[in-house]
Structure formats: C-alpha cells, structure tokens
Protein backbone atom coordinates (compact mmCIF):
# COMPACT_ATOMS: atom_id res chain seq x y z
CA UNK A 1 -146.47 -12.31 -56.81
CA UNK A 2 -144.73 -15.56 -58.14
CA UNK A 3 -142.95 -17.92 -56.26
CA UNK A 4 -139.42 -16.43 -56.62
CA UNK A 5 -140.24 -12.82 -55.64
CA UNK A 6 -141.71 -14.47 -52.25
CA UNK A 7 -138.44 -16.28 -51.89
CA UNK A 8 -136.57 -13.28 -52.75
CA UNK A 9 -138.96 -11.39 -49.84
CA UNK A 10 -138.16 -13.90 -47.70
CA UNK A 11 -134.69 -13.46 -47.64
CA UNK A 12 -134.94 -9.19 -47.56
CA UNK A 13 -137.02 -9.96 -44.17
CA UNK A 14 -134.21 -12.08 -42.36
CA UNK A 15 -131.51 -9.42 -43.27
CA UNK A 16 -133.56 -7.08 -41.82
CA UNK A 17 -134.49 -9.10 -38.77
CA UNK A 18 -131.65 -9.47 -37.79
CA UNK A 19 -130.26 -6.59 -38.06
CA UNK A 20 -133.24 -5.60 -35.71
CA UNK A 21 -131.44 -8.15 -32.89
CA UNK A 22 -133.18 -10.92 -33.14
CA UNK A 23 -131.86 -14.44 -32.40
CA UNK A 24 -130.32 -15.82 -35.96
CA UNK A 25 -131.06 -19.21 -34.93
CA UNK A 26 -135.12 -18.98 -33.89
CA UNK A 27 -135.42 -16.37 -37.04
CA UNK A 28 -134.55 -18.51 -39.36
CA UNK A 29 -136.33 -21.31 -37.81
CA UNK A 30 -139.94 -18.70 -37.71
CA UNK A 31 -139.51 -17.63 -41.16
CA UNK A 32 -138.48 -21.35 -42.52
CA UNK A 33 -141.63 -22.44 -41.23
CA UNK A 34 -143.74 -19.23 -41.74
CA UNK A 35 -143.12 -18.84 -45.09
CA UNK A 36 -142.61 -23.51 -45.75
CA UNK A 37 -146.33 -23.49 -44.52
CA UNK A 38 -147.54 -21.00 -47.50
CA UNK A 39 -144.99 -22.85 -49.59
CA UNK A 40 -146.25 -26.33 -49.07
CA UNK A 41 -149.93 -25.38 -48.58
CA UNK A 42 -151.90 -28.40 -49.79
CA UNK A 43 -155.72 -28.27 -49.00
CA UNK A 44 -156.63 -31.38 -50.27
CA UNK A 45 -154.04 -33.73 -48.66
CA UNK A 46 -153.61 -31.76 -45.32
CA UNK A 47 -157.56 -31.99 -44.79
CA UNK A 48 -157.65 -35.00 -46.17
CA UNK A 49 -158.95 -37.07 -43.52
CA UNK A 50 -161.35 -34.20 -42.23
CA UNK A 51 -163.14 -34.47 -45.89
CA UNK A 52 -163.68 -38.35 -45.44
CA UNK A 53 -164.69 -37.53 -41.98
CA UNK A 54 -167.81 -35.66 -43.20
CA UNK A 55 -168.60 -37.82 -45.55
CA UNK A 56 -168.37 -40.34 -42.47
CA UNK A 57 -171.23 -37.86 -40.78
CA UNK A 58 -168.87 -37.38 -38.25
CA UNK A 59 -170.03 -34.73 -35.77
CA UNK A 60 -169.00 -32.72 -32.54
CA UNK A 61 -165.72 -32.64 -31.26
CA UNK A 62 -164.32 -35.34 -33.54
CA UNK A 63 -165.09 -33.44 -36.88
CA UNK A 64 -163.26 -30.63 -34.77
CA UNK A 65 -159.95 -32.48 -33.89
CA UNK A 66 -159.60 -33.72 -37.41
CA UNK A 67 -160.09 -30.04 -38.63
CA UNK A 68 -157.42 -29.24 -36.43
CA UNK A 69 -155.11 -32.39 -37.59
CA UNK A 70 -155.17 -30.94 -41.39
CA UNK A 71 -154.07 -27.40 -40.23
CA UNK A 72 -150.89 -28.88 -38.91
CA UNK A 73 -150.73 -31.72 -41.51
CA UNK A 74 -147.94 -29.89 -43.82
CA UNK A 75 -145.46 -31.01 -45.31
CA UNK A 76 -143.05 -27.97 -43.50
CA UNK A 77 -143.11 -29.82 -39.99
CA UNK A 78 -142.34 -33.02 -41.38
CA UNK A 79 -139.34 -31.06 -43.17
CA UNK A 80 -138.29 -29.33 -40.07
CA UNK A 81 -138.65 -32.72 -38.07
CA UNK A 82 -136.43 -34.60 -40.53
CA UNK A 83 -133.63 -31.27 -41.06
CA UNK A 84 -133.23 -31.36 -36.70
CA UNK A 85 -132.67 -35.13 -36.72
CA UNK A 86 -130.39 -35.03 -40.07
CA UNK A 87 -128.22 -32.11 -37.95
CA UNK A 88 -128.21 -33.97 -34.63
CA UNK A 89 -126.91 -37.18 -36.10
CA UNK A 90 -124.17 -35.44 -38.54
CA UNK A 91 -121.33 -37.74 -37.48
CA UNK A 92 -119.27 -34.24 -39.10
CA UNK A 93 -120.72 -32.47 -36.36
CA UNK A 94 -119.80 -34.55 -33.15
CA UNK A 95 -116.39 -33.16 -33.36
CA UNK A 96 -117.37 -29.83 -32.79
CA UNK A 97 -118.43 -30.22 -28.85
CA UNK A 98 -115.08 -32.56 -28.23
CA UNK A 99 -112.72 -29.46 -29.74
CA UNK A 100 -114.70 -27.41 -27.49
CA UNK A 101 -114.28 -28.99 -24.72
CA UNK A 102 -110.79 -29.52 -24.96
CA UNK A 103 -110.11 -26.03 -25.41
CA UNK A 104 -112.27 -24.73 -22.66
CA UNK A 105 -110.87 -27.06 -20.40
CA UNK A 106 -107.12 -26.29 -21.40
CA UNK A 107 -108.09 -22.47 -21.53
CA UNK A 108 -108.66 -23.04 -17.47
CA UNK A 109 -105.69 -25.20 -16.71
CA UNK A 110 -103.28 -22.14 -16.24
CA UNK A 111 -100.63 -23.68 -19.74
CA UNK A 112 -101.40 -20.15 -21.17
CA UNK A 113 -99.55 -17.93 -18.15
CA UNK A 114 -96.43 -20.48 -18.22
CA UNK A 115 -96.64 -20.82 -22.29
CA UNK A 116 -96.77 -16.68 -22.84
CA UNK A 117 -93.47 -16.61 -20.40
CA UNK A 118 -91.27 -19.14 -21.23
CA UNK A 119 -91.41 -17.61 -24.88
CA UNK A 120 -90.72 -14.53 -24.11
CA UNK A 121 -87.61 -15.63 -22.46
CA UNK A 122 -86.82 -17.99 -25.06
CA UNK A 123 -87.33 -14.95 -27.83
CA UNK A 124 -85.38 -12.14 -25.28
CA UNK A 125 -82.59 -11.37 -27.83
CA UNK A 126 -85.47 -10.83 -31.15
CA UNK A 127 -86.86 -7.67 -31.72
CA UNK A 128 -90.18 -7.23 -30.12
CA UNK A 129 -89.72 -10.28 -28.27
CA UNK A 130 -92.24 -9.90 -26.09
CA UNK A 131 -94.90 -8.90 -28.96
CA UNK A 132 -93.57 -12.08 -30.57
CA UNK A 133 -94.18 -14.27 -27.71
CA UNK A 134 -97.76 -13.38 -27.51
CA UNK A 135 -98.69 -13.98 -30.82
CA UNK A 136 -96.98 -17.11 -30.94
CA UNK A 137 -98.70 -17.74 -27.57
CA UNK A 138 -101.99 -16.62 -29.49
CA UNK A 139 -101.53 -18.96 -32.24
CA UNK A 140 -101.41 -21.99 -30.36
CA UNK A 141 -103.61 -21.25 -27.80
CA UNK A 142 -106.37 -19.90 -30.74
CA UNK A 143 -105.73 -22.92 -32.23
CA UNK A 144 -106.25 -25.04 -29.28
CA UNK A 145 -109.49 -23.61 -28.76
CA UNK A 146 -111.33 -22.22 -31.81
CA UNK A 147 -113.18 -19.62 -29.76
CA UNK A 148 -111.56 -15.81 -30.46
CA UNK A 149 -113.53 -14.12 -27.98
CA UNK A 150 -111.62 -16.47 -25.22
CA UNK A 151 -108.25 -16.29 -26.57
CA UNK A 152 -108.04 -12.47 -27.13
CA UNK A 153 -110.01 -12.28 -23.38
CA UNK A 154 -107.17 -14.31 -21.56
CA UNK A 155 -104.50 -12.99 -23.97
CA UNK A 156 -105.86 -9.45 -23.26
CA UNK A 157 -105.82 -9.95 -19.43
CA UNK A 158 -102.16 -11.60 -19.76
CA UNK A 159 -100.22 -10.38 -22.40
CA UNK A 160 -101.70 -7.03 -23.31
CA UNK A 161 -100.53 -5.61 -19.59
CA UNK A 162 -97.35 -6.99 -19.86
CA UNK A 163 -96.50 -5.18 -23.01
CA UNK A 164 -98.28 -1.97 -21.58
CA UNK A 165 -95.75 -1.79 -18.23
CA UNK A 166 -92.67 -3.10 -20.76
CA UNK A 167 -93.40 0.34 -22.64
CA UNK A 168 -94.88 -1.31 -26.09
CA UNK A 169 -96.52 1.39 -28.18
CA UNK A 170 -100.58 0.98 -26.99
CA UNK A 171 -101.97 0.29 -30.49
CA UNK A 172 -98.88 -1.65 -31.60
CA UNK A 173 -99.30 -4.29 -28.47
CA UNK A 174 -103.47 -4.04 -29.25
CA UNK A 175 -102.77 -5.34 -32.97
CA UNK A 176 -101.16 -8.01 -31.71
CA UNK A 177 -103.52 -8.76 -29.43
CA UNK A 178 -106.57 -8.98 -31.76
CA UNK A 179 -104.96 -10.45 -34.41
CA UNK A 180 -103.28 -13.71 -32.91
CA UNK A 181 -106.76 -14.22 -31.24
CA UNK A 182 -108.24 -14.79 -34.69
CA UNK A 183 -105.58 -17.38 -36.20
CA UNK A 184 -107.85 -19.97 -34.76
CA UNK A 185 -110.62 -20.03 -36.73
CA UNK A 186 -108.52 -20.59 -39.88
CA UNK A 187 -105.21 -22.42 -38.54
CA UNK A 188 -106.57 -26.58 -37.97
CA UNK A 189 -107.76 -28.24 -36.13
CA UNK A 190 -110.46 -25.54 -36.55
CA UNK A 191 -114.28 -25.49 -35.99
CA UNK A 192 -114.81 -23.17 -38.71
CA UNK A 193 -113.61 -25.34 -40.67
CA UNK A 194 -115.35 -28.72 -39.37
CA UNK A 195 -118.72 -26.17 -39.64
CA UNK A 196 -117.84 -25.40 -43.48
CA UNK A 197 -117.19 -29.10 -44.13
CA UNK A 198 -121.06 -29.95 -43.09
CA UNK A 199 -122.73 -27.36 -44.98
CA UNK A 200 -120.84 -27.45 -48.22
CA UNK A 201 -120.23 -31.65 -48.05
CA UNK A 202 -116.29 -31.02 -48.13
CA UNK A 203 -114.02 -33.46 -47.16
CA UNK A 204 -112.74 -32.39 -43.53
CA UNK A 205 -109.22 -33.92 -43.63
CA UNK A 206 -108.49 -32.04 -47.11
CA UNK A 207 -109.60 -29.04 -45.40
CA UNK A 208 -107.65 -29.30 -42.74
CA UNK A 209 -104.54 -30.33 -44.47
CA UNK A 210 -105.71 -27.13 -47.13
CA UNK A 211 -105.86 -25.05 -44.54
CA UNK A 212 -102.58 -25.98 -42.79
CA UNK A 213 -99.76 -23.89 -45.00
CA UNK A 214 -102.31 -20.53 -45.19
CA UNK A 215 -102.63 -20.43 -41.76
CA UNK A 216 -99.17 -20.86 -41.06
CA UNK A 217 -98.57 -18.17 -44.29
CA UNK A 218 -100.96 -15.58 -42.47
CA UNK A 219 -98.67 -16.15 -38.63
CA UNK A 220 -95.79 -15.55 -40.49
CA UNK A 221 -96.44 -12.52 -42.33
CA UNK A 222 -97.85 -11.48 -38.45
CA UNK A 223 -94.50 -12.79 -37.24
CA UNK A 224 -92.16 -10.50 -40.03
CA UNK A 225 -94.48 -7.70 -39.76
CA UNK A 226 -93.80 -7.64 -35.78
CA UNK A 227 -90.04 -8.05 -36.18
CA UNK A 228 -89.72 -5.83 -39.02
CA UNK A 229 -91.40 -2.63 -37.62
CA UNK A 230 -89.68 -3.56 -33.75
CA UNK A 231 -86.30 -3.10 -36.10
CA UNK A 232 -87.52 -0.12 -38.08
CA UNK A 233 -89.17 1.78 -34.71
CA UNK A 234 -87.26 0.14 -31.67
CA UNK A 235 -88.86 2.52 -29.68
CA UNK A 236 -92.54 1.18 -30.38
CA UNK A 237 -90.92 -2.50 -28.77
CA UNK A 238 -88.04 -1.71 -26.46
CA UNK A 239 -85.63 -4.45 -25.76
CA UNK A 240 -85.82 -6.40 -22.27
CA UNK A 241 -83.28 -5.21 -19.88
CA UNK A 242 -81.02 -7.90 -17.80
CA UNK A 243 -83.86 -6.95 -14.82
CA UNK A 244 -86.82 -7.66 -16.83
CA UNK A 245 -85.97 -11.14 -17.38
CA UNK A 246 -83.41 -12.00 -14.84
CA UNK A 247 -80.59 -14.53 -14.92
CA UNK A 248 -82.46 -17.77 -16.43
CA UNK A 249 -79.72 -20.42 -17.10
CA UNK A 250 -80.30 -22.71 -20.72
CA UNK A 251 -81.09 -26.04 -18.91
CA UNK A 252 -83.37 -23.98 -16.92
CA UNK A 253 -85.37 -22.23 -19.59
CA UNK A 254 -85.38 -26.02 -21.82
CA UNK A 255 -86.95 -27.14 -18.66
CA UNK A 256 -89.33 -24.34 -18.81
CA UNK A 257 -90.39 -25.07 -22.49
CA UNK A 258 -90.80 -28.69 -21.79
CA UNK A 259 -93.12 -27.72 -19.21
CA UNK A 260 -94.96 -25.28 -21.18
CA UNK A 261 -94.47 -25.05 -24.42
CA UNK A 262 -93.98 -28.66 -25.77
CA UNK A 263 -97.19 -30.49 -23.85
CA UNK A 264 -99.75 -28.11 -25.49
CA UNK A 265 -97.91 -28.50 -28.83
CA UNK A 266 -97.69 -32.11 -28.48
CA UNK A 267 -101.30 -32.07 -27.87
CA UNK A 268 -102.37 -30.04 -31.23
CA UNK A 269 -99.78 -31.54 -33.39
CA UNK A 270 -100.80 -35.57 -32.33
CA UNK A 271 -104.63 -34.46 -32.70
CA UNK A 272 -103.85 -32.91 -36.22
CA UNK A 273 -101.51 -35.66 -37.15
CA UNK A 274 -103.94 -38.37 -36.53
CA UNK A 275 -106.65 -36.35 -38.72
CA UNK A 276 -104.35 -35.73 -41.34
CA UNK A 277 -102.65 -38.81 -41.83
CA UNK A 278 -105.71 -40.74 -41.66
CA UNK A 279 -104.84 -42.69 -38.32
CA UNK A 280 -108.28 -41.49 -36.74
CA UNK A 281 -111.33 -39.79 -37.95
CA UNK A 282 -112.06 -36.32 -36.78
CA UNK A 283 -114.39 -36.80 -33.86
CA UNK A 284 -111.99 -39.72 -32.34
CA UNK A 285 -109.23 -37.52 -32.82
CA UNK A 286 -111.01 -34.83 -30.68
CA UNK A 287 -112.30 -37.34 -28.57
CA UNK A 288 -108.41 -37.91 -27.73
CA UNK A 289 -107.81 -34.00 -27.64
CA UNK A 290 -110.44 -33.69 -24.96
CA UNK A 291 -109.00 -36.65 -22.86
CA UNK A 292 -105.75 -34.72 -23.31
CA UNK A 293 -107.04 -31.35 -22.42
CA UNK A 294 -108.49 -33.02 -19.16
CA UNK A 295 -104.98 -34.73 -18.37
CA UNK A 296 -102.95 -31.39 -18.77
CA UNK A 297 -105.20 -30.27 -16.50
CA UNK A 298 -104.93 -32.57 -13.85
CA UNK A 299 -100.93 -32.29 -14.59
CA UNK A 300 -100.81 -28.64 -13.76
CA UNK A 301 -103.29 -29.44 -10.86
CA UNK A 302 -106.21 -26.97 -12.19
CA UNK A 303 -108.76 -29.66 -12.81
CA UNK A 304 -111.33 -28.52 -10.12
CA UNK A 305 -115.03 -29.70 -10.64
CA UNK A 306 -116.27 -26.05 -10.78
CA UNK A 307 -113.58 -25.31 -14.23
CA UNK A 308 -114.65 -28.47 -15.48
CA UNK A 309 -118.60 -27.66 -14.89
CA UNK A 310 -117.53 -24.21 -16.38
CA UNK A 311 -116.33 -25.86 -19.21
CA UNK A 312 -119.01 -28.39 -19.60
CA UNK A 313 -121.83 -26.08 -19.58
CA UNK A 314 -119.94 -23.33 -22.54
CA UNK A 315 -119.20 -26.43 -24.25
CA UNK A 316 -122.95 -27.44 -24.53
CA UNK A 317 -123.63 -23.65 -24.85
CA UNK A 318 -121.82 -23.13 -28.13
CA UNK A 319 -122.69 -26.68 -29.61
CA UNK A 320 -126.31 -25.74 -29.07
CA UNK A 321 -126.03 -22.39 -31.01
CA UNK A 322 -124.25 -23.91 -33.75
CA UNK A 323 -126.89 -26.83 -34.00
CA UNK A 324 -129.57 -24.79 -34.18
CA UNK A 325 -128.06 -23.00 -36.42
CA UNK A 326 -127.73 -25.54 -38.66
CA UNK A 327 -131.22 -26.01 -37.89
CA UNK A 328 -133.11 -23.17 -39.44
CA UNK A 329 -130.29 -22.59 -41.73
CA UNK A 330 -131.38 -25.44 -43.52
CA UNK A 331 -134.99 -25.08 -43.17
CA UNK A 332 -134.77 -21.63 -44.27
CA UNK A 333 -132.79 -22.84 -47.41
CA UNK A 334 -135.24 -25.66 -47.76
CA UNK A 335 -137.97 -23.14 -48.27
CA UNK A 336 -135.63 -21.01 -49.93
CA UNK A 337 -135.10 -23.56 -53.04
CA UNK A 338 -138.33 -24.95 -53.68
CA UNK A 339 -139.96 -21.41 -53.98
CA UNK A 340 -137.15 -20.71 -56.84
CA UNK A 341 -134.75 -18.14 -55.01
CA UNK A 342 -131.86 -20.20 -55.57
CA UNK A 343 -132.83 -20.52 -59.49
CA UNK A 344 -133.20 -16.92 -59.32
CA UNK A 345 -129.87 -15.76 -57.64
CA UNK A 346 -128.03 -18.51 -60.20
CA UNK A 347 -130.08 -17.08 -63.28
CA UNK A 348 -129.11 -13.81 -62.38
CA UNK A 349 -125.64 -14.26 -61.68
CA UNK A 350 -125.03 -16.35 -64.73
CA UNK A 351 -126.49 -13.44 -66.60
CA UNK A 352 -123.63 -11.16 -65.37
CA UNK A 353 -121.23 -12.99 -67.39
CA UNK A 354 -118.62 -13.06 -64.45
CA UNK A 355 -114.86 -14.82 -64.75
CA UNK A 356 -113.85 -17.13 -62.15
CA UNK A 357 -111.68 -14.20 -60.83
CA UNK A 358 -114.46 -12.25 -60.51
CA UNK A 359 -116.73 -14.22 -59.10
CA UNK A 360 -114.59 -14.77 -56.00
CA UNK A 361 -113.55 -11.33 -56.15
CA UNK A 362 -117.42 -10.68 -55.52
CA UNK A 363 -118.33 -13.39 -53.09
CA UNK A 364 -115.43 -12.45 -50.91
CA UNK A 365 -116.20 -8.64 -50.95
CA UNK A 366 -120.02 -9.75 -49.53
CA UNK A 367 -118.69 -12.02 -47.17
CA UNK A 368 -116.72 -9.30 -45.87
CA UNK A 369 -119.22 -7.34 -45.60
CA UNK A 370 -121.58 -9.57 -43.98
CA UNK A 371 -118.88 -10.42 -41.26
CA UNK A 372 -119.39 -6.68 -39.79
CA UNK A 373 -122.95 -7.44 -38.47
CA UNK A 374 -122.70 -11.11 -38.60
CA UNK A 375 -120.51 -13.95 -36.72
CA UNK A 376 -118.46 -16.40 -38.65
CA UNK A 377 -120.93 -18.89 -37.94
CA UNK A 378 -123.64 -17.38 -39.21
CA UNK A 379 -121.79 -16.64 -42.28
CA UNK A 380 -121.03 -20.35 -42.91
CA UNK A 381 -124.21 -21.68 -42.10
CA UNK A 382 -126.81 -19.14 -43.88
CA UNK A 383 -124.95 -17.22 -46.63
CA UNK A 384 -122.09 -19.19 -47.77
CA UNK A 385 -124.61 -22.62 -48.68
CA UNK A 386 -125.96 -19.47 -50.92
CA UNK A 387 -122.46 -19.50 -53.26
CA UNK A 388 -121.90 -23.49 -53.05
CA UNK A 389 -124.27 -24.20 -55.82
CA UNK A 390 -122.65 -21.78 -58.08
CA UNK A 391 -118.93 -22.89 -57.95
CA UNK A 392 -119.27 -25.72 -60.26
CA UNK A 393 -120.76 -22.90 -63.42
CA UNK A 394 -117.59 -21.48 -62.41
CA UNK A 395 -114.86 -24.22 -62.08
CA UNK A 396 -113.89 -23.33 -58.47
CA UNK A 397 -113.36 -26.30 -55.93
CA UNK A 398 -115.06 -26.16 -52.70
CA UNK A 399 -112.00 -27.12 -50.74
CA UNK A 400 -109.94 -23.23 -52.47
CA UNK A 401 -113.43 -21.44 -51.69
CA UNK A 402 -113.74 -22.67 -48.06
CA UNK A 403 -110.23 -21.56 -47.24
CA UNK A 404 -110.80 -18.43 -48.87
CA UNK A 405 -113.81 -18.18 -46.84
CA UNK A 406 -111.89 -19.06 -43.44
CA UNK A 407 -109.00 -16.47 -44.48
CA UNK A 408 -111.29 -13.52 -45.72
CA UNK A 409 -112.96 -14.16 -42.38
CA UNK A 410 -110.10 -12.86 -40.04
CA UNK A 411 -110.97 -9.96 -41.51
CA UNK A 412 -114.02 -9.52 -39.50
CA UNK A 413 -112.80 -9.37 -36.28
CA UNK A 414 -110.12 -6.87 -37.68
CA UNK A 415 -112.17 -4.28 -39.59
CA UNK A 416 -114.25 -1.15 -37.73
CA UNK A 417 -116.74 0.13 -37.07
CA UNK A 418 -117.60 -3.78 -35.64
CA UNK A 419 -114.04 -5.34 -35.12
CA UNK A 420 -115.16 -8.17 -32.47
CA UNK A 421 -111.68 -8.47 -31.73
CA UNK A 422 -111.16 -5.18 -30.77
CA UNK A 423 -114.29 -5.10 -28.38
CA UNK A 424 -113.42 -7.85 -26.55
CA UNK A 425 -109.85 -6.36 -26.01
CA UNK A 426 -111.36 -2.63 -24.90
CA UNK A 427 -113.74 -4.52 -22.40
CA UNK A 428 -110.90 -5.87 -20.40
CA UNK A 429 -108.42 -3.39 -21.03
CA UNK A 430 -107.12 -0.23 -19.14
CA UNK A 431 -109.28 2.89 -18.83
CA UNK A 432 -106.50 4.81 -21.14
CA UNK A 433 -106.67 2.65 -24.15
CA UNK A 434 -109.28 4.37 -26.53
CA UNK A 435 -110.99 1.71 -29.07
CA UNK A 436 -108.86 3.93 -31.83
CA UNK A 437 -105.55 3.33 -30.45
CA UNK A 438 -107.12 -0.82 -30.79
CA UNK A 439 -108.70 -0.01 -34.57
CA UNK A 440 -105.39 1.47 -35.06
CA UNK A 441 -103.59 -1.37 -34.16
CA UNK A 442 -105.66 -3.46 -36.06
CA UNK A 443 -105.23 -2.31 -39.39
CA UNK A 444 -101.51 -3.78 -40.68
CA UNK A 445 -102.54 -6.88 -39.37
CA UNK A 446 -105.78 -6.12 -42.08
CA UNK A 447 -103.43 -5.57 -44.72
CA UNK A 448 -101.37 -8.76 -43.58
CA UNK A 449 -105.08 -10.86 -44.13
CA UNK A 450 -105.17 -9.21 -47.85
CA UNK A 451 -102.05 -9.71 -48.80
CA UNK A 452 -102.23 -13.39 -48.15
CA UNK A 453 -105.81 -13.63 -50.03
CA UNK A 454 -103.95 -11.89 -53.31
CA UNK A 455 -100.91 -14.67 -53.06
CA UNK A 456 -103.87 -17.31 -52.98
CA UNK A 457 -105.52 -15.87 -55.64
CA UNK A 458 -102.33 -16.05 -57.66
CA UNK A 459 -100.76 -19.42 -56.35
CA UNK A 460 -103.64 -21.86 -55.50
CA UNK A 461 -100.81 -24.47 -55.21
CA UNK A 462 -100.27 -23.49 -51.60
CA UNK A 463 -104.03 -25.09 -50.55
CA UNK A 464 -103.83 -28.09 -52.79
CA UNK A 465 -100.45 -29.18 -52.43
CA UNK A 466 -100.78 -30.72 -49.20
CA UNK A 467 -103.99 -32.42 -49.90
CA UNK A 468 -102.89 -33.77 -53.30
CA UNK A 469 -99.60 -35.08 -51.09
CA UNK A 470 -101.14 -36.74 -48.56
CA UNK A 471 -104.54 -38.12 -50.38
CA UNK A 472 -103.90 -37.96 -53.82
C-alpha cells in the first residue's frame, strides 16, 4: 500500500470515528500521531544512540532506557510539540476568548429582556412587529456573542413565548427564532470568522469588513421575508392591540432605546469600527469589548461574581475546544501532506477539469453536507484547510471563499434531519411545539441563505467592495 492510499485510509477512519461519537479534538490528535509515528518511522536515527550504546558495551538497565529513548525519539512528537505551541501563541487566536467573554458576560447582564421590548414597541405599527423585534434583537445579540446555541436558548426562553401568547403562527415565530440565532457566526465581529482567518492565513480585518454587507444582505432578506408574509397572511402575525402595549409616550420609549438599544449597539459598532478602520488590532479591540461587556453589566447591576465565574469558566470552555482543535487539526493535516493525500485530492480534482463555478458549486454542496453531522468549527478547522490549497489552480480569493463558507454555514443549523438550531429551540420550548412545526419554520429562512449565496455568486462586488474601500 503506498503512501497516499494510507493517507487516503487515514482520512476514511476519522469520518467514520466520528461519526461513531468520538471527541473531534482527541481523534484527530490519536490518529495524527498514530498514523505520524508510521509516517516518520526512522530506525536508524530514532535508535540512534541505543546503537552507539552497544557498541559502548553498555549493559543492564542503561542499554534498556536508551532502547526505550529511540521508541519515542520520532519526529511526530516533536511535530505535535511544535503545532500546540504554534496554536497557543497565534496572536489571531487571542481574540477568540476576549469575544467570548464579552458575550457571555453581556448574555447575563439582563440588555437582552429590555433590548427585545423596547423594539417591539418601537416597531408596534410594522407588520409582524413583534417577529421583527426578535430578529432584530437576534441579530445583535448573535452578533454580540458568536455562540448560536446561547442566543436561540435566551431568545427561545424570551421571545419565542411572547409570540406564542400574542397568537404568532407556531412554526412562523420558530423560524424566526432559529434563524436570527445563526446571524452571528457570519455578521462581524464573528469568531467564525477570526477561526477561518488562522487556518487559511486571511487577513482578519478584510474579512470582517467582507463579511459586513452579506451579513447585513442575509438580515434583510430575513427582515422583508417577515414583513412581507405578516402583510400577505396577517393572521400568521396579528397586530398589537392598544392593551398589549399600553400607552408609552415618544420621550418615554427614546428613553427606553437609549437604555437598551443604543449601549449594546454602541458597544458592537465601536469594537467593529476600531477593527475595521485600523484604530486597534483585533484582540485589543476585544480586549475593549470585554471591558465593555463587564461595564454594561455593572450598569444594569447584574455583575454578580457567580455570572461572572459562569462566564469565565464557558469562556475557557469553548477557547479550549477550539484550541485543541486547532491542535490535531493540524497534526492530522501534517501527517496528512507528507504521506501525499493532499497531492492526491489536488491530482484528482485537477483531473476533473472543473470551472471556477463549479468548483465552488462543489465545495459548498460538501460543506453543506458536512455541517449536518459536524459543527462549524470543525468544518473550519479540519475540512475547509482541505480546499485552501486548491483555490489558487482555480483563481478564487480566500477572502470570497471564507465568506461563502461563513454564509453556506447558516445553513446548518437550518437544514433537518440535524438543524442545531431547531434542537436547541424544541429543548426549551412548550410541550405542544412538535420539532416539525420548528423544521417547518425553518425552511424560508433556508431559501433566504440560498438566495443570498446565488447573488454572491453573481455579484462578488458586494464582499470586495468594502475591503478594496477601506484598504485598498
């Protein structure tokens, strides 16, 4: 068996591994050094020193220690030494546990209950105003945060009743739901994205600034689709009555948004604006956003040492999976290369004569595919490296491919039979609302996802034009 079949075997044995249940992380680290060891396998350099220790007429235990120095003299640990270090000390990387923390700790400072109300009184006279509130509510909060399992939890807990008792249609206010939770991973500053950026060597700031008009394209086709269908089936939204809302006065309510609203969207916009316009580098600028997340906080008086230990120890929680990740991703990949598989895959897809088009077409249809089993970071950190070194043979920048990545990725939480997004809502949801009224739900917003990939596809201006702008 050569080289590249055993590579090639390699990578059939994680697939199915972990689609067995094992940990991603510790799977890719076993096999990475499993398979490195027979990869690197050296006999006369790792028992180097045991040779010249017979011909010393060493004897005893000696002889036996420096028998059992070659067997772990390979070149693999050294690799898997220096690929932990190289990850711990990615300056890329130290953002990620600052945006955690500052959406942890802003998820538990009680913004999102105040945020979700004053904008459905500030929306009262829109169709589906309430619908419109939460995803609006979702968007910010999802971006504040990154996490979509949190933001579709609180939103779920929050929001989703509130529609339920105002007499929204149940798969109709579930859409909503599970959709707005997911904005976050694509809509900056996100940690997808900051992931993407240290495994494919993109520039963060152009993807952030890439990413800024399609994720703001993808809330507003959510936003029209919500208004348009509360127009064309009032029934599905019905319109607040005077008793829902009561008698809130205008320089009440702008008091209620400058409580509310404007302080969390003060806080995104001057961490994203310092990013973007080059005033701070990404982990100061989260450094700030965490400060800020802690003094909003304090402001609303819900900075208690158990949130903040709470948020602490899922901060370190997360970091640590995605680290490790990052870990035996590259170990694996490591391995991977010098056995030949990634010759092999870019042999083999350079034989299929693929255009551009439909090269993305086809690395977009497996990434959607993967993201039914798989989380997004998993995705970015084993099987997207995978594509990278084929985009040059096919003229695509990095920077279009990663937001097509992010964008293709909402699609995962959105798409049964393994919808994330629609779990998380059904475990904290009423008893009466089946997972297919949720799937249900789900599926316009699908379309929605699609429809913004084609107008990429077709006018690549909208992720460049900001970048060019700004950077040149």
């Amino acid at each position: 068996m050569t080289d590249a079949a055993i590579a090639i075997m390699m990578l059939g044995i994680f697939i199915l591994v972990i689609f067995l249940g094992f940990p991603i992380a510790f799977t890719l680290m076993a096999l990475g050094i499993g398979f490195g060891y027979y990869a690197y396998f050296d006999p006369s350099r790792m028992w180097r020193d045991y040779d010249r220790a017979i011909e010393a007429g060493v004897e005893g235990m000696d002889l036996w220690s420096s028998w059992m120095g070659g067997l772990f003299n390979n070149t693999i640990f050294d690799l898997f030494v220096n690929q932990t270090y190289s990850v711990m000390a990615n300056e890329v990387l130290t953002a990620v546990p600052l945006f955690l923390f500052m959406g942890y700790i802003v998820e538990r400072s009680n913004i999102v209950e105040r945020l979700f109300s004053t904008l459905y009184i500030a929306a009262r006279r829109l169709p589906g105003s309430m619908a419109v509130a939460a995803l609006i509510t979702c968007t910010l909060f999802a971006t504040a945060t990154g996490i979509v399992g949190a933001v579709v939890t609180l939103m779920g807990l929050l929001a989703f009743p509130a529609m339920l008792n105002a007499r929204y249609n149940t798969s109709f206010a579930s859409g909503v739901i599970c959709a707005g939770g997911t904005l976050g991973i694509l809509i900056p500053p996100s940690i997808m994205l900051i992931v993407y950026a240290a495994a494919s060597g993109t520039s963060i700031v152009r993807l952030y600034a890439g990413a800024l008009l399609p994720g703001l394209l993808l809330a507003g086709l959510y936003l029209t689709y919500i208004i348009g269908r509360s127009m064309l089936q009032p029934s599905i939204a019905p319109k607040p009555t005077k008793e829902d809302i009561g008698d809130i006065s205008t320089p009440k309510l702008i008091l209620m948004v400058a409580t509310s609203f404007l302080p969390l969207a003060v806080l995104i916009m001057a961490v994203l604006g310092s990013i973007l316009f080059g005033l701070a580098t990404p982990t100061e600028a989260a450094s700030a956003g965490a400060l800020g997340g802690l003094a909003l906080a304090a402001v609303y008086r819900a900075l208690t040492w158990e949130r903040l230990r709470e948020s602490v120890y899922l901060t370190m929680k997360t970091t640590a999976m995605v680290c490790w990740l990052f870990v035996g991703s590259w170990t694996f990949s490591s391995v991977f290369s010098y056995l030949g598989g990634e010759n092999l895959i870019t042999e083999f897809v350079t034989g299929l004569d693929l255009s551009p088009l439909t090269f993305l077409l086809m690395a977009q249809l497996i990434i959607f595919l993967l993201g039914w089993p798989l989380e997004w970071s998993e995705i970015i950190i084993i099987f997207v490296p995978i594509f990278l070194p084929l985009l040059p043979m096919f003229g695509i920048d990095p920077l279009f491919f990663g937001i097509l990545v992010a964008l293709n990725l909402q699609t995962s939480f959105l798409t049964p039979p393994m919808a994330m997004s629609a779990y998380y809502l059904k475990g904290i949801a009423p008893p009466h609302v089946l997972l297919t009224d949720i799937f249900k739900g789900c599926m316009p917003y699908l379309a929605m996802v699609i429809l913004a990939m084609v107008v990429l596809y077709n006018f690549p201006g909208i992720v460049f034009w900001l970048p060019d702008l700004v950077y040149g």
